[in-house]
N, C-alpha and C. Protein backbone atom coordinates (compact mmCIF):
# COMPACT_ATOMS: atom_id res chain seq x y z
N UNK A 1 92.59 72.31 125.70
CA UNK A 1 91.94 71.69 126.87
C UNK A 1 92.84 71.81 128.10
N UNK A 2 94.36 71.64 127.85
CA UNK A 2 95.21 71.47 128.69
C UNK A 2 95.47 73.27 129.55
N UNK A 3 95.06 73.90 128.71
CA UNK A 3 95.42 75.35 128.99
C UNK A 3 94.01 75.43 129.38
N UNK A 4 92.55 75.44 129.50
CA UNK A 4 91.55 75.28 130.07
C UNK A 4 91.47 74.89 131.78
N UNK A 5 91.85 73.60 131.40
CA UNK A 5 92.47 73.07 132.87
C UNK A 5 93.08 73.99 134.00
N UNK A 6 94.03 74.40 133.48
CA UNK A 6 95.12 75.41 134.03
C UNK A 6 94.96 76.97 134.76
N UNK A 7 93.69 77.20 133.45
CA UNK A 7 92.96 78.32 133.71
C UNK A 7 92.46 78.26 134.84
N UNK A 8 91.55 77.01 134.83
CA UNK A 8 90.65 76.90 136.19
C UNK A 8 91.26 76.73 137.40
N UNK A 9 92.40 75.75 137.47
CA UNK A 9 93.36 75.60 138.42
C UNK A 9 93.54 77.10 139.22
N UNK A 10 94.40 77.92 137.94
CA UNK A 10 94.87 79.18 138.84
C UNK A 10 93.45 79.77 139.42
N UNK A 11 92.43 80.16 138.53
CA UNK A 11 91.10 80.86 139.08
C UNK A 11 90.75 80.28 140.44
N UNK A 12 90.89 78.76 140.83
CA UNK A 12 90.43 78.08 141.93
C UNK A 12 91.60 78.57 142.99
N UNK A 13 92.54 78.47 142.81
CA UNK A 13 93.97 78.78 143.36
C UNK A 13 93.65 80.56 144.17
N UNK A 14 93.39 80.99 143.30
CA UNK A 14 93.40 82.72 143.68
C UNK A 14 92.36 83.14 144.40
N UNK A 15 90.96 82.34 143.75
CA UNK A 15 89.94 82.39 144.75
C UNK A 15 90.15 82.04 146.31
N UNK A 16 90.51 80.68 146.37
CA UNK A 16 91.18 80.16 147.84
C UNK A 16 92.05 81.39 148.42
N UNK A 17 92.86 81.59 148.10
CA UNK A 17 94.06 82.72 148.03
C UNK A 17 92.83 84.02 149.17
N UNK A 18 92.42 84.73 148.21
CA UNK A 18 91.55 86.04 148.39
C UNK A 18 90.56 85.32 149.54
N UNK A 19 89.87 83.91 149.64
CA UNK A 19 89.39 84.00 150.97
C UNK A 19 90.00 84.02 151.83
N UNK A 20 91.20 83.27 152.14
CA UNK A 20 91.72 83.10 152.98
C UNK A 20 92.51 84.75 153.53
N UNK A 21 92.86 85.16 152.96
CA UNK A 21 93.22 86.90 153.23
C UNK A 21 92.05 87.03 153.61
N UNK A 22 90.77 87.36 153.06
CA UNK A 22 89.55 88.05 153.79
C UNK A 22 89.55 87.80 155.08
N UNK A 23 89.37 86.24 155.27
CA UNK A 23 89.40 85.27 156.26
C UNK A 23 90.45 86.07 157.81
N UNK A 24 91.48 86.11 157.26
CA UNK A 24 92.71 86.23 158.10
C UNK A 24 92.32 88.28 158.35
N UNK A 25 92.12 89.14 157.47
CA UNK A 25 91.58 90.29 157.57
C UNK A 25 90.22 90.43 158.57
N UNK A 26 89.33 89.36 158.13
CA UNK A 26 88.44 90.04 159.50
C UNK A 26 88.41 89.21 160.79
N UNK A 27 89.53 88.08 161.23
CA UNK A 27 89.94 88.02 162.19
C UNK A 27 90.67 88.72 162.99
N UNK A 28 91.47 89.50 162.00
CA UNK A 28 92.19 90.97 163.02
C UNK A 28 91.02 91.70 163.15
N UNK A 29 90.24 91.95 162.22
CA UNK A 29 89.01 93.41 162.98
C UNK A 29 87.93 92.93 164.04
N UNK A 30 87.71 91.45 164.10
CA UNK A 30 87.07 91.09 165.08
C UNK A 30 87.65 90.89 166.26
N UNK A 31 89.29 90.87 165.93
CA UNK A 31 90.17 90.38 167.54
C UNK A 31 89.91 92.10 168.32
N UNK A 32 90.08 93.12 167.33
CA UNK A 32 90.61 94.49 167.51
C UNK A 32 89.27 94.63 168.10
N UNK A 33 88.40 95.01 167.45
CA UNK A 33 86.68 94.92 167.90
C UNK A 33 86.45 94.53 169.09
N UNK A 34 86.49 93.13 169.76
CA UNK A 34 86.69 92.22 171.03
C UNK A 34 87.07 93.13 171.92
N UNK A 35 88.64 93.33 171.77
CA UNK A 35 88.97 93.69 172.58
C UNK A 35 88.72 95.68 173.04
N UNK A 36 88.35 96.19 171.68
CA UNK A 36 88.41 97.36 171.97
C UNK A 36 86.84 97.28 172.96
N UNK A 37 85.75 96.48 172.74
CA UNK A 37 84.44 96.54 173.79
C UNK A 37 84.79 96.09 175.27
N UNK A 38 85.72 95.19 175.46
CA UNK A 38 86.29 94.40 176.53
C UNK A 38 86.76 96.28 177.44
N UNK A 39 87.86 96.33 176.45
CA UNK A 39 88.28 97.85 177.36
C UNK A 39 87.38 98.58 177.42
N UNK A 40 86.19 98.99 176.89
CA UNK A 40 85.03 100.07 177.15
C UNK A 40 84.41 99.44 178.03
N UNK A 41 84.36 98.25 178.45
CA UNK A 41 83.30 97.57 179.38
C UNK A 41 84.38 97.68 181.03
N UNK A 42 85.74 97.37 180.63
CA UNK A 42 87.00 97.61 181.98
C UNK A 42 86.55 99.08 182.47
N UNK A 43 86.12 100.05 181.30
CA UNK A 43 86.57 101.40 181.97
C UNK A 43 85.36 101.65 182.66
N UNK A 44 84.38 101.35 181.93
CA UNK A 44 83.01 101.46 182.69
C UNK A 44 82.65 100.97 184.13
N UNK A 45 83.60 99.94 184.11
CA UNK A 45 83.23 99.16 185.24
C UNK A 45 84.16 99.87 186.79
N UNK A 46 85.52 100.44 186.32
CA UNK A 46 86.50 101.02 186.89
C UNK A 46 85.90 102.35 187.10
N UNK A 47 85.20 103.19 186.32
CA UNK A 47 84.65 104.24 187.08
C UNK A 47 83.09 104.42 188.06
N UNK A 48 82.49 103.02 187.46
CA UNK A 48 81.35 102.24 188.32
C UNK A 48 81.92 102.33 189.77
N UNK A 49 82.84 101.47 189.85
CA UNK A 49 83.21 101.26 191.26
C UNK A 49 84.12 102.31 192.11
N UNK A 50 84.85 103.43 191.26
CA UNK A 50 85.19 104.75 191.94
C UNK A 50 84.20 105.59 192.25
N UNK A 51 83.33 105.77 191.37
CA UNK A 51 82.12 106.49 191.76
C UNK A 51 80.79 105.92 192.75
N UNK A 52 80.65 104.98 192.84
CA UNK A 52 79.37 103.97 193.84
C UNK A 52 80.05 103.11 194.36
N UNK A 53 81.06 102.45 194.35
CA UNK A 53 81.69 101.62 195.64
C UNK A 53 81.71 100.68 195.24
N UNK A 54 80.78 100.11 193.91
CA UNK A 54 80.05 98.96 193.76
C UNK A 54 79.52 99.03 192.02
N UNK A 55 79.83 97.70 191.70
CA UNK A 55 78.97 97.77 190.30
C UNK A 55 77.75 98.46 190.26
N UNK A 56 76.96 99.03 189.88
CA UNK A 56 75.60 99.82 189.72
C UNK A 56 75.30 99.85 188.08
N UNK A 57 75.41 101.07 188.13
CA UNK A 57 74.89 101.32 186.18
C UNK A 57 76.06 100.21 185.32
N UNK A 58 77.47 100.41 185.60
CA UNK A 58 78.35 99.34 184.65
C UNK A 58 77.53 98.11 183.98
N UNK A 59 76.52 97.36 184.88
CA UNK A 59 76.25 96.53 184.22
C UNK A 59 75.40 96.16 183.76
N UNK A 60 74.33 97.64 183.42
CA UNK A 60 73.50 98.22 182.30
C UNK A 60 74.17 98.23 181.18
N UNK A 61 75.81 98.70 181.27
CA UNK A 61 76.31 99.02 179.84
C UNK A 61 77.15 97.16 179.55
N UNK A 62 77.35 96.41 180.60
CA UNK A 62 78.17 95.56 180.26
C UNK A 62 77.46 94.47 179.47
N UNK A 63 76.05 94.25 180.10
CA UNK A 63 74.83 93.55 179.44
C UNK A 63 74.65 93.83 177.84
N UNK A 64 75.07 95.74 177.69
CA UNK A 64 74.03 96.00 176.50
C UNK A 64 75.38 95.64 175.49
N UNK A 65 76.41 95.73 175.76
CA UNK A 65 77.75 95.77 174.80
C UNK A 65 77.94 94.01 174.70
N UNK A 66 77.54 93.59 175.84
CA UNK A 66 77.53 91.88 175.53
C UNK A 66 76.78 91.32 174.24
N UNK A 67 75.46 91.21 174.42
CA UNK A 67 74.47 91.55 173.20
C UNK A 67 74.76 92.13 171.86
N UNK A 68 75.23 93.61 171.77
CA UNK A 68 75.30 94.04 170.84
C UNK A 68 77.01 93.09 170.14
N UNK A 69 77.96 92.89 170.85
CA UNK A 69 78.96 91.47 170.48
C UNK A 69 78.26 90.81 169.67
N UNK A 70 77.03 89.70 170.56
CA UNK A 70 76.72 88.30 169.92
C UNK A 70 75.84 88.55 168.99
N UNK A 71 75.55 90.08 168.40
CA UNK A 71 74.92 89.92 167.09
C UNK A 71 75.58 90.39 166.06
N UNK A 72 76.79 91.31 166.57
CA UNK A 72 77.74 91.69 165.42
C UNK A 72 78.76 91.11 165.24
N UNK A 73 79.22 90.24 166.15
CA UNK A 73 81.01 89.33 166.17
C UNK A 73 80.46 88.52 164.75
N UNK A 74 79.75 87.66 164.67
CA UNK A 74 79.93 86.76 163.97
C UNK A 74 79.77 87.02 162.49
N UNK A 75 79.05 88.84 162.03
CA UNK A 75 78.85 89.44 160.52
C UNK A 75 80.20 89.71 160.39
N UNK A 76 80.61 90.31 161.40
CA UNK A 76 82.35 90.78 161.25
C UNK A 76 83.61 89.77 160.78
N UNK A 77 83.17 88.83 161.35
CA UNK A 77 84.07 87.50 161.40
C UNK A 77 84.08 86.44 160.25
N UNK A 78 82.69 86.76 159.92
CA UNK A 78 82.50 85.81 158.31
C UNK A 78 81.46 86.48 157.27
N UNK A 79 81.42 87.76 157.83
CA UNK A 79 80.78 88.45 156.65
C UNK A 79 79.41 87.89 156.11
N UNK A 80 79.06 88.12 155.27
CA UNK A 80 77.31 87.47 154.85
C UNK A 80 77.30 86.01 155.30
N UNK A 81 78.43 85.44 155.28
CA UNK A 81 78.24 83.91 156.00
C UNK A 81 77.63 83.70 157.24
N UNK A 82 77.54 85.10 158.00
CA UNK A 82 77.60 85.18 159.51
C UNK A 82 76.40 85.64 160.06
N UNK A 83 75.52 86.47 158.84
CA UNK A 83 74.38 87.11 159.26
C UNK A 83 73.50 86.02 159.26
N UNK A 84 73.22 84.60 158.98
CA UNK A 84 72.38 83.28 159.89
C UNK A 84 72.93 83.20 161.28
N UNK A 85 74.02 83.36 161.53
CA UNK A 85 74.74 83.09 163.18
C UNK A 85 73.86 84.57 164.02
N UNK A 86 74.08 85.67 163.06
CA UNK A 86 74.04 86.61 164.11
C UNK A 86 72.41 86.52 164.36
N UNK A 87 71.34 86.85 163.16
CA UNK A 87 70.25 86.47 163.60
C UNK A 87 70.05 85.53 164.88
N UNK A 88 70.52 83.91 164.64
CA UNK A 88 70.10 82.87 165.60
C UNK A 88 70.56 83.31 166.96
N UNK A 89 71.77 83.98 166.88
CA UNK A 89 71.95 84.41 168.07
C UNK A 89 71.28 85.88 169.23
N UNK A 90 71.20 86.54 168.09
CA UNK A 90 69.84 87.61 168.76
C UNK A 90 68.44 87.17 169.10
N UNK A 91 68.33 86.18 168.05
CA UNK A 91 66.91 85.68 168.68
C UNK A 91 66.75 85.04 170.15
N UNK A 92 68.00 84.18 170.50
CA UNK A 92 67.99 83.13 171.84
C UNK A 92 68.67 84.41 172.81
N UNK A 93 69.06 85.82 172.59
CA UNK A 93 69.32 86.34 173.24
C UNK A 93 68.56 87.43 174.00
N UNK A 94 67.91 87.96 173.07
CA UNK A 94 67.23 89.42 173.12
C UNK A 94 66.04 89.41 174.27
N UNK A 95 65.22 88.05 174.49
CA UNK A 95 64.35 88.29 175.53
C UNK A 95 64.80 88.13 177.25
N UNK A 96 66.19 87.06 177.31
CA UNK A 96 66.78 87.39 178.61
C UNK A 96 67.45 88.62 178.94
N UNK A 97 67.87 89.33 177.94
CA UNK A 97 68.60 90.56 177.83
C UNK A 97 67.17 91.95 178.39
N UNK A 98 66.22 91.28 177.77
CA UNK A 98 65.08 92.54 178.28
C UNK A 98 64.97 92.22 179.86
N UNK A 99 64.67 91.05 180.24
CA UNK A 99 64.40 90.34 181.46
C UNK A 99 65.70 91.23 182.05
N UNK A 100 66.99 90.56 182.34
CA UNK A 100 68.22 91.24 182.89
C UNK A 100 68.05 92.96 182.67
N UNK A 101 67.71 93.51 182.08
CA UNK A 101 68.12 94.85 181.68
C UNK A 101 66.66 95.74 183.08
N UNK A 102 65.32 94.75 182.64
CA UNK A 102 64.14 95.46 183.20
C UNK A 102 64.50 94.75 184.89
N UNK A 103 65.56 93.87 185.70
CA UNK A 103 65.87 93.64 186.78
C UNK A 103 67.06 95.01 187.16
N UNK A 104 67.60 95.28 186.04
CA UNK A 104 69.04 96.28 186.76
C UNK A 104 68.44 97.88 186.31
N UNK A 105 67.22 98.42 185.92
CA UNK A 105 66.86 99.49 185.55
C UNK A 105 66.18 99.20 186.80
N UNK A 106 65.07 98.37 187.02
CA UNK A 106 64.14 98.18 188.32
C UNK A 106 62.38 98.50 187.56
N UNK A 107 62.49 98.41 186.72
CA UNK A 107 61.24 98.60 186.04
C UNK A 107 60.71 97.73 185.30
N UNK A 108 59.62 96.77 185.70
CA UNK A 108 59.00 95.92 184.70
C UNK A 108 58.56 96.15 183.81
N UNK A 109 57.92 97.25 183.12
CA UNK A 109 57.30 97.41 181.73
C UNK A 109 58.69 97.05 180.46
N UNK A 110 60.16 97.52 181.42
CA UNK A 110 61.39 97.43 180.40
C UNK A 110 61.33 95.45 179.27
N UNK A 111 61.04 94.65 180.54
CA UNK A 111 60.78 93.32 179.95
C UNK A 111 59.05 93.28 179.46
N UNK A 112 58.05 93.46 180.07
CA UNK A 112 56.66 93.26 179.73
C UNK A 112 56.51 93.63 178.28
N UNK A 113 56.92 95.30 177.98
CA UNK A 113 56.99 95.84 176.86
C UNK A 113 57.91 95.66 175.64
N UNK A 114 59.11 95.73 176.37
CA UNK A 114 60.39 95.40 175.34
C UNK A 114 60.16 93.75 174.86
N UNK A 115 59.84 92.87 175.84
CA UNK A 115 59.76 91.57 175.28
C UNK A 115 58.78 91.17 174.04
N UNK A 116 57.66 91.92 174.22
CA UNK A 116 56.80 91.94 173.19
C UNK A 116 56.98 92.05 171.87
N UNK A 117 57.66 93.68 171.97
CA UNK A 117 58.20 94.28 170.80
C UNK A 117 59.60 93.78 169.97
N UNK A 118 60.15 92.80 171.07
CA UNK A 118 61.63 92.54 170.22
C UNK A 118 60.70 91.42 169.73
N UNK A 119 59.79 90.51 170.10
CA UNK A 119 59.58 89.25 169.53
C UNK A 119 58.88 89.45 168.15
N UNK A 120 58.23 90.71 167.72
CA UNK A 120 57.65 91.30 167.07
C UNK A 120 58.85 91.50 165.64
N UNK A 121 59.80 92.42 165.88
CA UNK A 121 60.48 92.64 165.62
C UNK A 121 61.33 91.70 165.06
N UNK A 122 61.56 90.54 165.68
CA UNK A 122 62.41 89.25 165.07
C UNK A 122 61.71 88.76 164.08
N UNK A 123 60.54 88.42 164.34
CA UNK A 123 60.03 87.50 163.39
C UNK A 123 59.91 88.57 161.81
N UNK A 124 59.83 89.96 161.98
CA UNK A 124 60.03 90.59 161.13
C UNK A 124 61.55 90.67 160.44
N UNK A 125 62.74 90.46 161.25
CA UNK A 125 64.04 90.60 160.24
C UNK A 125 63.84 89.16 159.75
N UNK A 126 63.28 88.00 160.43
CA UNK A 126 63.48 86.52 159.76
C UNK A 126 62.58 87.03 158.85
N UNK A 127 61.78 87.36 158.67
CA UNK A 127 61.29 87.59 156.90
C UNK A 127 61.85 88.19 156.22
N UNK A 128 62.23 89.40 156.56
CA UNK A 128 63.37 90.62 155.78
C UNK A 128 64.70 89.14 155.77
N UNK A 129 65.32 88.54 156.37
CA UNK A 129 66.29 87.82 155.58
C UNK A 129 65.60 85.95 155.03
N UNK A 130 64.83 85.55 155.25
CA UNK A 130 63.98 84.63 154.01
C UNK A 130 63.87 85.44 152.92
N UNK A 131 63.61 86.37 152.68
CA UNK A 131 62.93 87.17 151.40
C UNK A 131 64.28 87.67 150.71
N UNK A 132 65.19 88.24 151.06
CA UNK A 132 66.73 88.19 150.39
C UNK A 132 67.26 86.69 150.30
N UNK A 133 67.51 85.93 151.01
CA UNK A 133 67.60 84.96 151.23
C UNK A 133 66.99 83.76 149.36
N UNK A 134 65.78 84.33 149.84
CA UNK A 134 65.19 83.33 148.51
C UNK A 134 65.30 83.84 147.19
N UNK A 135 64.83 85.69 147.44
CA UNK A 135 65.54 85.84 146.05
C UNK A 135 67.00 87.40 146.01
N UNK A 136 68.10 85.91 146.20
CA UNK A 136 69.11 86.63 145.77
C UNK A 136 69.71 87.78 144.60
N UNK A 137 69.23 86.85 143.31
CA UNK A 137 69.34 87.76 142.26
C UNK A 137 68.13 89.05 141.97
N UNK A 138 67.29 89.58 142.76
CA UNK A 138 66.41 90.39 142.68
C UNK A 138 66.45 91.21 144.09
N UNK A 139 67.29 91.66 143.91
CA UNK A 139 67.40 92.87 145.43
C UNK A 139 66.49 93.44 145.21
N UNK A 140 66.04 94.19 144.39
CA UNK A 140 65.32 95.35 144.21
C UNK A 140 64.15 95.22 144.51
N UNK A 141 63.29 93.49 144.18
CA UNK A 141 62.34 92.63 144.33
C UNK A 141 61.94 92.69 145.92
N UNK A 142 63.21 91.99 146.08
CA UNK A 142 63.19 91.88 148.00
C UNK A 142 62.92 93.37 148.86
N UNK A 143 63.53 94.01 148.15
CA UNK A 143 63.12 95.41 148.94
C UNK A 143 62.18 95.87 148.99
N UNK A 144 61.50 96.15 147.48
CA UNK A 144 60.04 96.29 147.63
C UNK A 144 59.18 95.23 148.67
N UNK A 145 59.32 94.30 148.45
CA UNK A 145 58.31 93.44 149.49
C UNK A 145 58.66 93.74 150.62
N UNK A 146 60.04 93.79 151.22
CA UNK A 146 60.17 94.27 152.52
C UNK A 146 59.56 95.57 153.24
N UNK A 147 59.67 96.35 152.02
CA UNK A 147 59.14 98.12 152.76
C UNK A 147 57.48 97.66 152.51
N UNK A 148 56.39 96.45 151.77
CA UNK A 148 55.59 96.23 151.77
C UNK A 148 55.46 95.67 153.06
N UNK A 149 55.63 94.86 153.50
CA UNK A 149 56.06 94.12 155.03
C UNK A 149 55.74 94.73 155.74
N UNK A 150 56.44 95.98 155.79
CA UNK A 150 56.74 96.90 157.09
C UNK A 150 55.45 97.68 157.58
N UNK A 151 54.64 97.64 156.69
CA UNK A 151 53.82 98.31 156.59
C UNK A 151 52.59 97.29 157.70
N UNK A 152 52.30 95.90 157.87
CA UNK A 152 51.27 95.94 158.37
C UNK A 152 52.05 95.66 159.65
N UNK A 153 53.37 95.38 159.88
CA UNK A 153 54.31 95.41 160.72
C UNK A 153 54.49 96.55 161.96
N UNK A 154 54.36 97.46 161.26
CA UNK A 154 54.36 99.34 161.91
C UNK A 154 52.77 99.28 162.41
N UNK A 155 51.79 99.12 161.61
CA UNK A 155 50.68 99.26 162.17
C UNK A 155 50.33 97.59 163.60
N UNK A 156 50.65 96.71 163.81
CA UNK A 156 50.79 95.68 164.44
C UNK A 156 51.82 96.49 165.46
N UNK A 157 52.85 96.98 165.63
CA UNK A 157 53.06 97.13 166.51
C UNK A 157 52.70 98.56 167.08
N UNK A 158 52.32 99.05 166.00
CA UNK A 158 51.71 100.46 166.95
C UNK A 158 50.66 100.03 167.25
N UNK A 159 49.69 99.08 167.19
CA UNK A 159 48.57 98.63 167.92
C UNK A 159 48.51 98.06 169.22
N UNK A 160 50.03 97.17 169.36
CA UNK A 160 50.31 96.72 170.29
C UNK A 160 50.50 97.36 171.32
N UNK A 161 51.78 98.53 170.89
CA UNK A 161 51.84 99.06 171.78
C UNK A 161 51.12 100.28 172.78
N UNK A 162 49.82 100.55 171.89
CA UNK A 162 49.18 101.24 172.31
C UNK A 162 47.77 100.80 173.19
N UNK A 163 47.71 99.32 172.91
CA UNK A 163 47.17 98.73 173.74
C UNK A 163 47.96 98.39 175.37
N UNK A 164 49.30 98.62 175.18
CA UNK A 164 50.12 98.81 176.73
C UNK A 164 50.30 100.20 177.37
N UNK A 165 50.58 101.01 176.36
CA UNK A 165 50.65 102.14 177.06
C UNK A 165 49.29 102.91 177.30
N UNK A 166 48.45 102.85 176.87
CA UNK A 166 46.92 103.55 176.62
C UNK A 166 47.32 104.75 175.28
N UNK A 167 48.12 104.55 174.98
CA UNK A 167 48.14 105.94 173.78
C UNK A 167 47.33 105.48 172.96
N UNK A 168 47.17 106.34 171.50
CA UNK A 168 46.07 106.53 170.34
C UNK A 168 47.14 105.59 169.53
N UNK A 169 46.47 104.61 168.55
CA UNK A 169 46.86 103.73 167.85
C UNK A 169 47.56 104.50 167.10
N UNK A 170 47.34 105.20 166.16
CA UNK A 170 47.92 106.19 164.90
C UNK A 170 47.99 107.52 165.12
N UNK A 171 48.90 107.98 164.75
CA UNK A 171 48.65 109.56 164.46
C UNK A 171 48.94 109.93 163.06
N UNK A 172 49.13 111.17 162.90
CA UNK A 172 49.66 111.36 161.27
C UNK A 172 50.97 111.53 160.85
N UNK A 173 51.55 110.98 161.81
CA UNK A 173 52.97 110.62 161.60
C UNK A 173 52.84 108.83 160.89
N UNK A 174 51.90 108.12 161.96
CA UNK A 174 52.19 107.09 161.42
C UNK A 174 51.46 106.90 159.99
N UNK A 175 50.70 108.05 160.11
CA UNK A 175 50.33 107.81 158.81
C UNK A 175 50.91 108.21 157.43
N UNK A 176 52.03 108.74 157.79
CA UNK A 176 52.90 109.60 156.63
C UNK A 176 53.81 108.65 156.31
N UNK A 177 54.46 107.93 157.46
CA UNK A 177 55.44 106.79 157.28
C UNK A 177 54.61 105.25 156.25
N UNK A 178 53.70 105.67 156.49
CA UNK A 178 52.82 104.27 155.84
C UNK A 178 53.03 104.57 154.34
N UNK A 179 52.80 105.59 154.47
CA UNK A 179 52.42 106.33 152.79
C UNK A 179 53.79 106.26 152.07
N UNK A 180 54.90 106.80 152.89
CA UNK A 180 55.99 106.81 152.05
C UNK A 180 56.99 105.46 152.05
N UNK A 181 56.29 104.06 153.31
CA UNK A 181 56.97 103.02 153.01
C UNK A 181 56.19 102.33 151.54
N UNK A 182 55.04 102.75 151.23
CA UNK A 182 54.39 102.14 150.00
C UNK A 182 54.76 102.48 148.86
N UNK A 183 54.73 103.84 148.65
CA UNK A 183 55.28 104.63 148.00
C UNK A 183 56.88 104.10 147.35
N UNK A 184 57.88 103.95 148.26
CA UNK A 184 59.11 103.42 147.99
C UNK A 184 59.02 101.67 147.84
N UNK A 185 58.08 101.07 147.99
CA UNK A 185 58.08 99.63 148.09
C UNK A 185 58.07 99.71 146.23
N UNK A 186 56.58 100.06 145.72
CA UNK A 186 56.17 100.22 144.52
C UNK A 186 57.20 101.20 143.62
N UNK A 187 57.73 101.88 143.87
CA UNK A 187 59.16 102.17 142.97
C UNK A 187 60.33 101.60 142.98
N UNK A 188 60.58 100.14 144.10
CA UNK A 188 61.44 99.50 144.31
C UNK A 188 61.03 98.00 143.16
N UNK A 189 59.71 97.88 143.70
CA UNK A 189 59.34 96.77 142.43
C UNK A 189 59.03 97.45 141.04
N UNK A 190 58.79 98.25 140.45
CA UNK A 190 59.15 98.53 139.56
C UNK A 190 60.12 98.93 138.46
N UNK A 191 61.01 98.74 139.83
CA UNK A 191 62.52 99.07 139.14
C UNK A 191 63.14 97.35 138.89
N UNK A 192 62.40 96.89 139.83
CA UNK A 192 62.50 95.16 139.64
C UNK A 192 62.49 95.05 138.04
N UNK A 193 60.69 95.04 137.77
CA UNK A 193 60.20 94.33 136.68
C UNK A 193 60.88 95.63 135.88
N UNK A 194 61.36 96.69 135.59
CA UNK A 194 61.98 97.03 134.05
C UNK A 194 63.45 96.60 134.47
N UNK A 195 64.04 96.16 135.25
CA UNK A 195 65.19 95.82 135.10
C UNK A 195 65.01 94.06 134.52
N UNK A 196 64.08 93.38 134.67
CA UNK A 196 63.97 92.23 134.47
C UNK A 196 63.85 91.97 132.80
N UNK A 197 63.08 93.25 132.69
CA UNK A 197 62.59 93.65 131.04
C UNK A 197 63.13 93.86 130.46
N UNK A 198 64.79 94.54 130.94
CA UNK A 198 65.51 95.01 130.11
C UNK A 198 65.98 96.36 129.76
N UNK A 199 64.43 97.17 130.14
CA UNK A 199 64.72 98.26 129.87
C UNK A 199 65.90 99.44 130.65
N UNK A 200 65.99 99.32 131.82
CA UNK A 200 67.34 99.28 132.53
C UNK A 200 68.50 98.09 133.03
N UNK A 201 69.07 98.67 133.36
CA UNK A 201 70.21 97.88 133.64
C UNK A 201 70.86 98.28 135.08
């Protein structure tokens, strides 16, 4: 019992141990990360203002590298712990980011259209992560339903968007992509249920 104890002790001990290294490991790649976008955003901005006098395009790129930060700092920083942060944070971000982006391009369809489609789009990864989310031990499960998902997802937004632009709802592209997200959904759940069965592993 006493050597039981002990066992668990060290196992608890080493576990702590190995997070805390992870821990301390992707605080250097997120400091390094930080700062290496910080300097791509300095240089951008330094040849912005040698070349136009004046911020101009720089803060097309300073906007888009801001954003792309507050959805990747926090996967980097705590790993699967982080992908609830990064979601919540793309969601409260992504429609001022269209707004700002369709003010410094000068084109409204950039927010009218893009806003549509990212909101579209979100509510689709919050299902793609509920559906991993709920069933952890069945990846294979989750995937199939996801590439099932996608499917009335692709057609919803090619409807959408073809109700903005005037284009043709489908072509036979979208119809090839339909075929082969079903296609891979149903060999993804079937690899589910014989792995569940036993018969693979």
């Amino acid at each position: 019992m006493n050597n039981y104890e002990e066992k668990v002790n060290e196992n608890l001990i080493e576990s702590k141990r190995k997070d805390e290294n992870n821990m301390n490991k992707n605080t250097l790649i997120s400091t390094i990360y930080t700062i290496a976008m910080g300097i791509g955003i300095l240089v951008c901005c330094i040849c912005d203002i040698a070349i136009s006098g004046t911020l101009t395009w720089s803060l097309i790129v300073l906007s888009s590298v801001l954003v792309t930060w507050i959805a990747s700092f926090p996967v980097i920083l705590l790993g699967k712990r982080g992908v609830l942060v990064a979601m919540i944070a793309i969601s409260i971000s992504i429609v001022p980011f269209m707004y700002i982006l369709s003010i410094l391009i000068k084109v409204n369809e950039v927010f009218s259209i893009g806003a549509v489609m990212s909101i579209i789009s979100l509510v689709f990864l919050w299902i793609i992560y509920i559906t991993y989310h709920r069933l952890k031990g069945r990846k294979l499960l989750a995937t199939g339903i996801t590439l099932l998902l996608a499917i009335p997802f692709t057609i919803l937004i090619n409807s959408t968007l073809s109700k903005m632009i005037g284009e043709p709802v489908i072509d036979i592209w979208d119809i090839l992509s339909v075929f082969i997200l079903f296609i891979l959904a149903v060999a993804f759940i079937i690899g589910d249920y014989a792995r569940k069965k036993g018969y693979v592993r």
